[in-house]
C-alpha atoms as a PDB file:
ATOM      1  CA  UNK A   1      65.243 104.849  68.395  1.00  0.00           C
ATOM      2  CA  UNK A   2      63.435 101.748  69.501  1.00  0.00           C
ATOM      3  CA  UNK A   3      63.407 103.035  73.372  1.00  0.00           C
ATOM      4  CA  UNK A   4      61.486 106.097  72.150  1.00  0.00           C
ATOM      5  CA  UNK A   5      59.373 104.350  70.154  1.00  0.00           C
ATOM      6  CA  UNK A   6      57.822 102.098  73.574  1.00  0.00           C
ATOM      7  CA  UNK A   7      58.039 105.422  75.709  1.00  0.00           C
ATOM      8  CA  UNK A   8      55.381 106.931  73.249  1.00  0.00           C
ATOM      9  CA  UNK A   9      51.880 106.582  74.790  1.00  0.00           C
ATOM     10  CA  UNK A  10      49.626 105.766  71.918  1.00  0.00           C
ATOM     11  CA  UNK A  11      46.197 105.548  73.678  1.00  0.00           C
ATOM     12  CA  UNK A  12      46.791 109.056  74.623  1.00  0.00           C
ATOM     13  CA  UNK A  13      47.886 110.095  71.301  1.00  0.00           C
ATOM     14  CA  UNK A  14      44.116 108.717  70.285  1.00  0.00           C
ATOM     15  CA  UNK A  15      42.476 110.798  73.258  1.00  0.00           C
ATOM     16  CA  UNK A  16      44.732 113.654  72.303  1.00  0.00           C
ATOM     17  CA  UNK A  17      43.255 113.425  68.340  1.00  0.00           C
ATOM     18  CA  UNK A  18      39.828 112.415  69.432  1.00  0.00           C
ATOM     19  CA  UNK A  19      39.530 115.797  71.888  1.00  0.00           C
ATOM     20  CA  UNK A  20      41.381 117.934  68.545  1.00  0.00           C
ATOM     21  CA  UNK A  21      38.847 116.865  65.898  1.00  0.00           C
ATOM     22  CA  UNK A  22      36.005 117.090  68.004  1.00  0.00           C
ATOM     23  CA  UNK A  23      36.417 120.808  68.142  1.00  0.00           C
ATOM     24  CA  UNK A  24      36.787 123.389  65.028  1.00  0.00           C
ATOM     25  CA  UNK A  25      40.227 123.605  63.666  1.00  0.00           C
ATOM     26  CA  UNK A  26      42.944 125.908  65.392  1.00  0.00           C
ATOM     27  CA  UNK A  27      44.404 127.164  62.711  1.00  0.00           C
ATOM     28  CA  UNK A  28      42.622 128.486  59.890  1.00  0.00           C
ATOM     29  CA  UNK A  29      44.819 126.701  57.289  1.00  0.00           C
ATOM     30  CA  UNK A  30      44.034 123.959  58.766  1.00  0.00           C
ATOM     31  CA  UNK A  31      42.020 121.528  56.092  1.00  0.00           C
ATOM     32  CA  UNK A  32      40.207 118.425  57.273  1.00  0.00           C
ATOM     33  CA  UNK A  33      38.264 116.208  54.833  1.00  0.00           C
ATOM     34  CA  UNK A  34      34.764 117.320  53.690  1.00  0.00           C
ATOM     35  CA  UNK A  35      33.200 114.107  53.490  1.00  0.00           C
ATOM     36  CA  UNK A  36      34.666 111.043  55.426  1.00  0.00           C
ATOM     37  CA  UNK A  37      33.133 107.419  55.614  1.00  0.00           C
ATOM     38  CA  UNK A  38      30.978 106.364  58.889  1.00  0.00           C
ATOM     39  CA  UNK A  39      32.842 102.712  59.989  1.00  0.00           C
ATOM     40  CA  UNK A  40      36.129 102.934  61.067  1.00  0.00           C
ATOM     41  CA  UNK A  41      37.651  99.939  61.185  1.00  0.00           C
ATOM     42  CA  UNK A  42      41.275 100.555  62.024  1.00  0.00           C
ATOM     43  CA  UNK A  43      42.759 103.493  63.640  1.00  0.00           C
ATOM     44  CA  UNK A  44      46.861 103.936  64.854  1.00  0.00           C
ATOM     45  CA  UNK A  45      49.304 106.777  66.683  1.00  0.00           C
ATOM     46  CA  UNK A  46      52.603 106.984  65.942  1.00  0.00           C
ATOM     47  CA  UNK A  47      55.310 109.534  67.053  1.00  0.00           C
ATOM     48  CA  UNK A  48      56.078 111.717  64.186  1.00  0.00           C
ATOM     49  CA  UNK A  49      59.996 111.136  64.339  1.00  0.00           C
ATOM     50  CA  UNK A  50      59.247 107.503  63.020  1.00  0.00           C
ATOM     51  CA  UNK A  51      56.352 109.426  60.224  1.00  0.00           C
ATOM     52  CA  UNK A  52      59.616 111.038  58.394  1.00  0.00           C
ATOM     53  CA  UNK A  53      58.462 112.684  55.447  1.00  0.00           C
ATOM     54  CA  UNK A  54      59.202 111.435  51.697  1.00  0.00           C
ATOM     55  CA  UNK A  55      61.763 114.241  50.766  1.00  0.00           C
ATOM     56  CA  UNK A  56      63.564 113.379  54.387  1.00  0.00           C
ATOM     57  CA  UNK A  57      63.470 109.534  53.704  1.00  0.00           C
ATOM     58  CA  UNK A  58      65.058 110.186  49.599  1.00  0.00           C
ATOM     59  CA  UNK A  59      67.621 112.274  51.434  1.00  0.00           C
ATOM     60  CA  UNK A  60      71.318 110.396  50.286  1.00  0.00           C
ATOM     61  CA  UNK A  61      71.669 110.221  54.336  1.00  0.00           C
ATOM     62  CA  UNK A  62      68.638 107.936  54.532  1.00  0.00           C
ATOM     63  CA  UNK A  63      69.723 105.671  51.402  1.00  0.00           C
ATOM     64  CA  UNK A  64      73.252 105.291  52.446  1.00  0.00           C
ATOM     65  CA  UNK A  65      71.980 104.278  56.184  1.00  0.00           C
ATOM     66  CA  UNK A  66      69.850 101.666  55.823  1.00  0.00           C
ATOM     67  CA  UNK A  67      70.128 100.517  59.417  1.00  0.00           C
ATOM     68  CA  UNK A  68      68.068 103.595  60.263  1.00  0.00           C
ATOM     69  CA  UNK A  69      65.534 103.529  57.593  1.00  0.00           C
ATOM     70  CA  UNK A  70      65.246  99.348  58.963  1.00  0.00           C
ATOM     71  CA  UNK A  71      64.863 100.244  62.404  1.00  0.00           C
ATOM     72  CA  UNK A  72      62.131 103.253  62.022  1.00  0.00           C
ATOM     73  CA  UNK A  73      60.067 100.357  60.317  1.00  0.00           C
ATOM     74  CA  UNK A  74      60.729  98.129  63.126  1.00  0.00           C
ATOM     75  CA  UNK A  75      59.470 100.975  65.269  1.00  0.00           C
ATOM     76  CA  UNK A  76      56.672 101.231  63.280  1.00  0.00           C
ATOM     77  CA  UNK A  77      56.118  97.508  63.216  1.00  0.00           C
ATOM     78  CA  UNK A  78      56.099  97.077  66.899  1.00  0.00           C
ATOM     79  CA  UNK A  79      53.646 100.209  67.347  1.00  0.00           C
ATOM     80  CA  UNK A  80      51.130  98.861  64.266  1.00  0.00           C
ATOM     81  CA  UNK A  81      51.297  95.235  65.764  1.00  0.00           C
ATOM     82  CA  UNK A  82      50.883  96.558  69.491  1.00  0.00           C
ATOM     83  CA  UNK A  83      47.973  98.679  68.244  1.00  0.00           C
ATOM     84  CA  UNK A  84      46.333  96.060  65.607  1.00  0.00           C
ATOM     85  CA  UNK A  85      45.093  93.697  68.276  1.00  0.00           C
ATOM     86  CA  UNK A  86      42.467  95.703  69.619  1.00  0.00           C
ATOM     87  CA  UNK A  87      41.112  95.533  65.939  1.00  0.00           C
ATOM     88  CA  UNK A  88      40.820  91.656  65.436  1.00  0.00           C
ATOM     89  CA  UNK A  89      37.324  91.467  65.267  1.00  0.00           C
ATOM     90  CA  UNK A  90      37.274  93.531  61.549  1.00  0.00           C
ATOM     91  CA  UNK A  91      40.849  90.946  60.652  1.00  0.00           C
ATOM     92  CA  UNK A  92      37.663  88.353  58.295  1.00  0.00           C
ATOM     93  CA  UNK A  93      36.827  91.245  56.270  1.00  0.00           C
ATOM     94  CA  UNK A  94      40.836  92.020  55.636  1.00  0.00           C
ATOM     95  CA  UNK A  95      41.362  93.355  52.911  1.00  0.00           C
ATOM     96  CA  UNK A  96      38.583  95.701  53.075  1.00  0.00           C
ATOM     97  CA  UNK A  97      38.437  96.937  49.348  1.00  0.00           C
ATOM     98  CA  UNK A  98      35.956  99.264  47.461  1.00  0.00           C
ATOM     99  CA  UNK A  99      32.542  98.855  47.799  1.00  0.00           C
ATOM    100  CA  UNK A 100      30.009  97.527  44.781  1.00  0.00           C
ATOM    101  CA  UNK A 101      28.796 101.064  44.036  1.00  0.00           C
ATOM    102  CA  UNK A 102      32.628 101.936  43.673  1.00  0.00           C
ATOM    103  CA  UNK A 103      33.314 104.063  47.067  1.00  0.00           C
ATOM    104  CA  UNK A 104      36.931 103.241  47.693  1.00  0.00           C
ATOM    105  CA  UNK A 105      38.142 102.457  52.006  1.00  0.00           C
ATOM    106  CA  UNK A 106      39.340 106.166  53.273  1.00  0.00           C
ATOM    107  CA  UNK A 107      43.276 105.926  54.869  1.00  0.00           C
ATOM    108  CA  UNK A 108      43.375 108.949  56.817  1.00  0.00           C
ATOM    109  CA  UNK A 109      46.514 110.492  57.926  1.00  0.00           C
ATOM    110  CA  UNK A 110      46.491 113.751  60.079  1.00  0.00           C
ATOM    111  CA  UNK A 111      49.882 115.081  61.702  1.00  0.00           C
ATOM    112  CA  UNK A 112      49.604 116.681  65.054  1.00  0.00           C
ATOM    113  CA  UNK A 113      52.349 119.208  65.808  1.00  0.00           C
ATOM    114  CA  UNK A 114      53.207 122.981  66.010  1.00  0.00           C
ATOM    115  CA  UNK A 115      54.651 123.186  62.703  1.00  0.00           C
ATOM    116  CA  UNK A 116      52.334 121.835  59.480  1.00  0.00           C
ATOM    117  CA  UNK A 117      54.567 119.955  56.934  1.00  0.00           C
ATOM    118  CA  UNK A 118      54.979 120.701  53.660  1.00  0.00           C
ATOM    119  CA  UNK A 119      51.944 119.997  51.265  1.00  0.00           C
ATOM    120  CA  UNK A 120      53.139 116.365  49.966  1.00  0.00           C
ATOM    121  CA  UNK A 121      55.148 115.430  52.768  1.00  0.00           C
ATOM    122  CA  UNK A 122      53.418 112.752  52.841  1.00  0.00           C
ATOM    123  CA  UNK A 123      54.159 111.657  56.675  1.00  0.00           C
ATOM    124  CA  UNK A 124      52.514 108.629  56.957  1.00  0.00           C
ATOM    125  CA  UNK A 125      53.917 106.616  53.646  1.00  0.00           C
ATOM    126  CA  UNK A 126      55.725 103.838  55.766  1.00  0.00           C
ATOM    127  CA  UNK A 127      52.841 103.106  58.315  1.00  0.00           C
ATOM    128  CA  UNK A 128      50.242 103.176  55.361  1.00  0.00           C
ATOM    129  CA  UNK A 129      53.088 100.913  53.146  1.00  0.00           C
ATOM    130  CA  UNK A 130      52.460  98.833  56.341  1.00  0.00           C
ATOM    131  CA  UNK A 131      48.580  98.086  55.897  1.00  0.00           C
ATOM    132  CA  UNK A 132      48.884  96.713  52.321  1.00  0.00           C
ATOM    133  CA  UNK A 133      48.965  92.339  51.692  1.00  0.00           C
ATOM    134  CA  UNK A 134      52.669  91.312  51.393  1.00  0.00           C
ATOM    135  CA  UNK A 135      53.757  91.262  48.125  1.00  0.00           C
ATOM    136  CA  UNK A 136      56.568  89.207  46.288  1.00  0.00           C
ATOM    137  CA  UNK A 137      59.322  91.518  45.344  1.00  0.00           C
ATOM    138  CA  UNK A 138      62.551  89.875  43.983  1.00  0.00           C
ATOM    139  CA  UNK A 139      64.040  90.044  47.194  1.00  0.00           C
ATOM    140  CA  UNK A 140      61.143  87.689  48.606  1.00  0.00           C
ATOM    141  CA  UNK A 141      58.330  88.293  50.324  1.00  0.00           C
ATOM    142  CA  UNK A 142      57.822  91.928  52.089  1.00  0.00           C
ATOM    143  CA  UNK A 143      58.093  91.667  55.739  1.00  0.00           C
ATOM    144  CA  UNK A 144      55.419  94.222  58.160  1.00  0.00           C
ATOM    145  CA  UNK A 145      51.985  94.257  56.123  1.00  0.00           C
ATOM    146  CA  UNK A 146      49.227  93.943  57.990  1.00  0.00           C
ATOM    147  CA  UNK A 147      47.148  92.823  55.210  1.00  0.00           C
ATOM    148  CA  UNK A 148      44.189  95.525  56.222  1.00  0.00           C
ATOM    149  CA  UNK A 149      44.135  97.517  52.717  1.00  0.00           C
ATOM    150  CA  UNK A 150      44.427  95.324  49.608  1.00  0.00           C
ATOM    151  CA  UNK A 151      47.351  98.442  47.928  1.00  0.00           C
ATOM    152  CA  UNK A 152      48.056 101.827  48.331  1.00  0.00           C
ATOM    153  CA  UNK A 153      47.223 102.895  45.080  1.00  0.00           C
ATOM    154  CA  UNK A 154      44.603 105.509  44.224  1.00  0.00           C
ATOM    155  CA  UNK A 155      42.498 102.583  42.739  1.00  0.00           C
ATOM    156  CA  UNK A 156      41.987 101.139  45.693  1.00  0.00           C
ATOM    157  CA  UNK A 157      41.797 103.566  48.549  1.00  0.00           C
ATOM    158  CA  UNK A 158      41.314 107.222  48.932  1.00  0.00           C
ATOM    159  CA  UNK A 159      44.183 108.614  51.178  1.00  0.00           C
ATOM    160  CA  UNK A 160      42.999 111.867  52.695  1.00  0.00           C
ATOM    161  CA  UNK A 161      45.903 113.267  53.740  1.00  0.00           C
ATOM    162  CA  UNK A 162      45.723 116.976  56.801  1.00  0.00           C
ATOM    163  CA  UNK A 163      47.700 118.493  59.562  1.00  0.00           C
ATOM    164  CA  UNK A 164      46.216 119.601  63.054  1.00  0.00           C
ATOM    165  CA  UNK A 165      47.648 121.970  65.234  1.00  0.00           C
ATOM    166  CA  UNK A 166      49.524 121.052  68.619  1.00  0.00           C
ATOM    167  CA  UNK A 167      51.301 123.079  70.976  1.00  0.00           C
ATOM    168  CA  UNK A 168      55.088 122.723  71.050  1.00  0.00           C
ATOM    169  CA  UNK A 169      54.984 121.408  74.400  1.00  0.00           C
ATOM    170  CA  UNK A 170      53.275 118.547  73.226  1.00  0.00           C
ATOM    171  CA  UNK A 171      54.939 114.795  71.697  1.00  0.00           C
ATOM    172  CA  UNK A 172      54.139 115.459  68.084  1.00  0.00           C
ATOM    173  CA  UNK A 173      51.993 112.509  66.203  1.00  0.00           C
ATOM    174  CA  UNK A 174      50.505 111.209  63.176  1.00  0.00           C
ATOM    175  CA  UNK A 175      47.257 109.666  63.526  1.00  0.00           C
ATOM    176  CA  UNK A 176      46.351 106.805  60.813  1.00  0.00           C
ATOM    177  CA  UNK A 177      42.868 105.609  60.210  1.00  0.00           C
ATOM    178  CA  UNK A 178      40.967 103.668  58.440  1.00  0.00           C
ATOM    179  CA  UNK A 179      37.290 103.637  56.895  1.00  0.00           C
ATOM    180  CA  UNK A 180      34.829 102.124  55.324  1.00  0.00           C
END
């Protein structure tokens, strides 16, 4: 898994989303967000075989192998790091959390593929769980946060949450974005 993960071309993934959303939707099912936020201040492509949905990653396959669940986040890890860097100038206003007037940071997530997932999937869970501060759990500290979002929760960010269409013959992806 970690060989695919390197052969995925992530600043063409971000062309690839930036040429989609600039023109109407393909599909008419297709919903993007009504209203987003104007300062984006982190933005991320990942393939979709390391975005596995939530009802694929509470399969008993996935709990009873947790050598693949660890090495899709190490995937994941390597990707966010790789991708992080050209963000460092927005890293002293990390956290970025809701604004006086109570507008929470947008965490976007649209998945780019020929097939839309189900409505919940929720694709992006582990690269969003990513972008939180580390927490103490009682095993320790978590390992790959980022530290960009203070939590996931509702509270504290609004996660829009859309699919896009792309043709089969493309590398399915989920973009990941952040704004404030």
């Amino acid at each position: 898994m970690q060989l695919e993960a390197y052969q995925f071309n992530w600043r063409a993934a971000l062309e690839q989303a930036d040429r989609i959303l600039s023109a109407p939707p393909v599909k008419a099912h297709s919903e993007r967000p009504a209203k987003l936020l104007d300062r984006v201040v982190f933005r991320a492509a990942f393939p979709s075989e390391l975005c596995l949905p939530a009802n694929k990653m509470a399969r008993r396959g996935m709990a009873n192998a947790n050598w693949k669940f660890a090495a899709i986040k190490r995937d994941l890890w390597s990707l966010l790091s790789i991708q992080s860097s050209g963000w460092v100038s927005n890293r002293p206003h990390w956290p970025v959390r809701a604004r006086p007037d109570g507008i929470r940071p947008q965490v976007l997530a649209c998945k780019f593929s020929s097939r839309a997932p189900d409505v919940g999937a929720n694709v992006a869970k582990a690269p969003i769980d990513m972008l939180t501060l580390p927490r103490m759990t009682r095993c320790g500290m978590q390992q790959h946060r980022l530290g960009l979002i203070d939590d996931d929760r509702p509270e504290c960010v609004q996660q829009l949450h859309w699919w896009e269409f792309l043709p089969r013959a493309e590398r399915a992806f989920v973009l990941v974005e952040v704004r404030i």
